[in-house]
C-alpha atoms as a PDB file:
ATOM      1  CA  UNK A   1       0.000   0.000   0.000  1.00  0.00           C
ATOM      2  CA  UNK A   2       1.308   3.129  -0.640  1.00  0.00           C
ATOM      3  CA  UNK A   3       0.244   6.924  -0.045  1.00  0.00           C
ATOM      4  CA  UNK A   4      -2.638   8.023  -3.153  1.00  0.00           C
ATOM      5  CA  UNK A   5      -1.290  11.668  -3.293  1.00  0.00           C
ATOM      6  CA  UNK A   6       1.821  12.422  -4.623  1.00  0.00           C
ATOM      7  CA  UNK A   7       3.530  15.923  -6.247  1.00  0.00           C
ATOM      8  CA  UNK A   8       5.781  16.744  -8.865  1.00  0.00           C
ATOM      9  CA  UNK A   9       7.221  19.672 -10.324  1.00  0.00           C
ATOM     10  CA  UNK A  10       6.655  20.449 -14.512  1.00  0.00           C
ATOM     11  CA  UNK A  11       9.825  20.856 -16.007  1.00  0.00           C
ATOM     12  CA  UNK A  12       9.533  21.359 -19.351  1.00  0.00           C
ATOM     13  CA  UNK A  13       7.099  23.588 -21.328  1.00  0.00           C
ATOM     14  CA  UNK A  14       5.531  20.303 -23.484  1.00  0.00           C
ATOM     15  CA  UNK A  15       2.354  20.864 -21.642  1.00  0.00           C
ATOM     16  CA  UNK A  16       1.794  24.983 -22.338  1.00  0.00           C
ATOM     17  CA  UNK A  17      -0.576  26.292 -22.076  1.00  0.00           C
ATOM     18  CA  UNK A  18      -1.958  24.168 -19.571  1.00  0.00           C
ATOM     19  CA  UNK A  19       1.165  23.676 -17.372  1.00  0.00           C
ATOM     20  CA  UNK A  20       4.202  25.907 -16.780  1.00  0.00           C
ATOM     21  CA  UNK A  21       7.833  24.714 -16.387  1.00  0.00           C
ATOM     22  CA  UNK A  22       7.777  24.814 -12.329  1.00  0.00           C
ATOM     23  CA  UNK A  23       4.023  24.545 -11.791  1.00  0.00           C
ATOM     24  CA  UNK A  24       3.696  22.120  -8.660  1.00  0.00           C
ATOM     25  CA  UNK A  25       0.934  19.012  -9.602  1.00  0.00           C
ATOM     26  CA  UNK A  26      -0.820  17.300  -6.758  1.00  0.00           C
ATOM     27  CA  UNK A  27      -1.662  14.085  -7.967  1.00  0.00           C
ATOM     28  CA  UNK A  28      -3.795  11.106  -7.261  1.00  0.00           C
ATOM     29  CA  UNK A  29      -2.398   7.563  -7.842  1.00  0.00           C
ATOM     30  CA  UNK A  30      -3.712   3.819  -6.964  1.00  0.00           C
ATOM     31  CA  UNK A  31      -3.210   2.552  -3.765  1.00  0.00           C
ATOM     32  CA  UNK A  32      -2.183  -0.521  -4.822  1.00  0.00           C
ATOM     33  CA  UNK A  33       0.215  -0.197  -7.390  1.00  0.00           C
ATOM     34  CA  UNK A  34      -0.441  -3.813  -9.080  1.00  0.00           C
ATOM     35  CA  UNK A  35      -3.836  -2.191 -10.319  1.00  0.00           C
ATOM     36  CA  UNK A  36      -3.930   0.029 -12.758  1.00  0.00           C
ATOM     37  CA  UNK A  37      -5.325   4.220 -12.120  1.00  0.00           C
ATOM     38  CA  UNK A  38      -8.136   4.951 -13.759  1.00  0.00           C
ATOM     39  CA  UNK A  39      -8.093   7.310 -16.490  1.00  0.00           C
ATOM     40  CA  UNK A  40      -9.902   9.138 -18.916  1.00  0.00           C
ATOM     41  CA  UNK A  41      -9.613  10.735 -21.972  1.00  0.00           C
ATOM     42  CA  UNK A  42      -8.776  14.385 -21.568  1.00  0.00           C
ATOM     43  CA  UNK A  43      -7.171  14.000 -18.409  1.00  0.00           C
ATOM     44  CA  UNK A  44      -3.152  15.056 -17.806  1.00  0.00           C
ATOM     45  CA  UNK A  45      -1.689  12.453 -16.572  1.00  0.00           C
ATOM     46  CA  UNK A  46       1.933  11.297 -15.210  1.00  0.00           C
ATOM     47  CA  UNK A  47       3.417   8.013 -16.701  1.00  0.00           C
ATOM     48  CA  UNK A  48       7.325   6.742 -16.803  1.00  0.00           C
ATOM     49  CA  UNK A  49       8.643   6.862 -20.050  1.00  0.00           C
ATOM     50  CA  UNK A  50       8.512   3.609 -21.957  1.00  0.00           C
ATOM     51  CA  UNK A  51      12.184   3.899 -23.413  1.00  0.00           C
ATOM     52  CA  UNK A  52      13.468   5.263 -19.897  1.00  0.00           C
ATOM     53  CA  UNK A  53      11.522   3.802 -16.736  1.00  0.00           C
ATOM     54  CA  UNK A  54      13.519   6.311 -14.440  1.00  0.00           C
ATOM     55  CA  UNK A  55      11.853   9.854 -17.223  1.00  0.00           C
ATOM     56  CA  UNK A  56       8.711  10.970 -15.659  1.00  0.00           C
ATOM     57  CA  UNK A  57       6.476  12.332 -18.270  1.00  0.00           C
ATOM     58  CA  UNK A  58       3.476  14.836 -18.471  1.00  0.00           C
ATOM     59  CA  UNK A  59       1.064  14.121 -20.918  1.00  0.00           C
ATOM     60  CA  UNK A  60      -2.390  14.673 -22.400  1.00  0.00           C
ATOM     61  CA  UNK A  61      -4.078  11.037 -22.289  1.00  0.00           C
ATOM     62  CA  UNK A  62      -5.865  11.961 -25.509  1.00  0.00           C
ATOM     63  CA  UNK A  63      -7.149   8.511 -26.198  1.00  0.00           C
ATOM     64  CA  UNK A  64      -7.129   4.482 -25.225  1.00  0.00           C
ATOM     65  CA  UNK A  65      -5.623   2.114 -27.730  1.00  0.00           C
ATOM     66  CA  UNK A  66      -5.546  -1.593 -27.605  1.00  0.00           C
ATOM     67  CA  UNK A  67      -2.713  -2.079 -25.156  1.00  0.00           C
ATOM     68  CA  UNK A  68      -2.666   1.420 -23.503  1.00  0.00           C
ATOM     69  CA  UNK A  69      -2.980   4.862 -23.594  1.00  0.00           C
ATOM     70  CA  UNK A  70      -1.899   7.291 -26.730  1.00  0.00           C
ATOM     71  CA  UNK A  71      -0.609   9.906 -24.408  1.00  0.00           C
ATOM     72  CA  UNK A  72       0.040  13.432 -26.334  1.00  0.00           C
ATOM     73  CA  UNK A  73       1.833  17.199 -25.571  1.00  0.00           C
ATOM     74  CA  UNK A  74      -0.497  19.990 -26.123  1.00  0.00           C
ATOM     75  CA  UNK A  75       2.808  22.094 -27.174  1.00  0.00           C
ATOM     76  CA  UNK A  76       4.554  19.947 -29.748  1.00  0.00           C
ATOM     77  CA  UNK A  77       6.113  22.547 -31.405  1.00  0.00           C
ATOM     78  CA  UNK A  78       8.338  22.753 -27.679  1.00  0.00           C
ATOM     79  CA  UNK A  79      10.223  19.927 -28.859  1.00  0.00           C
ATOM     80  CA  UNK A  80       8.145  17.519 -26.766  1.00  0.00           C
ATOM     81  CA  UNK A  81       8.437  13.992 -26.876  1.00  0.00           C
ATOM     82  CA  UNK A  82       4.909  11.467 -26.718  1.00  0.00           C
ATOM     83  CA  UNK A  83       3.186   8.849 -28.156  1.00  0.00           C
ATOM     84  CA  UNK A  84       4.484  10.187 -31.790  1.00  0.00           C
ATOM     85  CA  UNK A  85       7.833   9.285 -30.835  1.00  0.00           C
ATOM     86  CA  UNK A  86       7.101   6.159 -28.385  1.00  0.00           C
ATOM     87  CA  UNK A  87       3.907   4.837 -29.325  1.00  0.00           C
ATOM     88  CA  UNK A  88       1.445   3.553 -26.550  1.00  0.00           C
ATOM     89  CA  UNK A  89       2.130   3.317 -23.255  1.00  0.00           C
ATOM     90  CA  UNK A  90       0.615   0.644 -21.288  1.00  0.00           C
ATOM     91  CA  UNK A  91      -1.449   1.415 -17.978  1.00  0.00           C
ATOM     92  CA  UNK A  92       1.055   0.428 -15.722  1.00  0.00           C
ATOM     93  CA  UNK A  93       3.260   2.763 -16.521  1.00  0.00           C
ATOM     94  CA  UNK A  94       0.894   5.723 -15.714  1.00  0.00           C
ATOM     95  CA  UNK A  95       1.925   6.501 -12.078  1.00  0.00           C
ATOM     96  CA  UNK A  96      -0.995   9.486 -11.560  1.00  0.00           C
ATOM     97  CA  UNK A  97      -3.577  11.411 -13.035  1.00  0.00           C
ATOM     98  CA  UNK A  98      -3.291  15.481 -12.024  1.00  0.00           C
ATOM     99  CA  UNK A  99      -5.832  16.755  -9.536  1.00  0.00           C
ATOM    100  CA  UNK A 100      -4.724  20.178  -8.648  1.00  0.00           C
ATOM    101  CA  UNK A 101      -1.571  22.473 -10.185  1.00  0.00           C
ATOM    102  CA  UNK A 102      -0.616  25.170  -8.139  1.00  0.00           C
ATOM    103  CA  UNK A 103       2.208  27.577  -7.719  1.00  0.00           C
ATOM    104  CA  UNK A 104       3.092  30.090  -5.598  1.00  0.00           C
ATOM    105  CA  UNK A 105       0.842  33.471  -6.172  1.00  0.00           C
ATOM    106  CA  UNK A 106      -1.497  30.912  -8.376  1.00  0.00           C
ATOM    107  CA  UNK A 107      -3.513  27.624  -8.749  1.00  0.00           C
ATOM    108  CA  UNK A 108      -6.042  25.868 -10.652  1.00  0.00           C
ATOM    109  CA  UNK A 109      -7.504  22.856 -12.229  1.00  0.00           C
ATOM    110  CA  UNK A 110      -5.573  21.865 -15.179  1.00  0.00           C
END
């Protein structure tokens, strides 16, 4: 069992307009981490990178595919790096859909 809220910080601008390079996301994430979050389409999500396990990534999960999620920048033009360069990634790599970004002097829904 492990705690269901969790926070990172955005590093890169991939997720503009949405999310700002050091915009704070509180996050919610299974308690069990054999079972898979439950996500929807729309919804910015945190997954590990499919190529590099260690890479947290901020995404878009824009739509479900047989075998996973087609996760997707809303800035591509950033230089991001999704499901164009990686393909699907499979539920269990998605470690936490956002709930909350905040930042000091601001905060909001995503």
């Amino acid at each position: 069992m492990r705690w269901p809220l969790w926070s990172v910080k955005v590093a890169e601008p991939s997720m503009e307009p949405a999310l700002h390079p050091g915009d704070w996301l509180l996050l919610c994430r299974t308690i069990d981490p054999g079972r898979p979050l439950r996500v929807r389409a729309g919804q910015i999500v945190v997954a590990r990178h499919p190529g590099r396990p260690g890479l947290l990534i901020v995404k878009r999960a824009a739509r479900r595919e047989p075998g996973g999620w087609w996760l997707a920048s809303d800035n591509p033009a950033a230089g991001a790096v999704d499901s164009r360069a990686f393909g699907v990634v499979p539920p269990s790599l998605i470690e936490g859909r956002v709930l909350w970004r905040y930042r000091r002097g601001r905060s909001g829904r995503p």
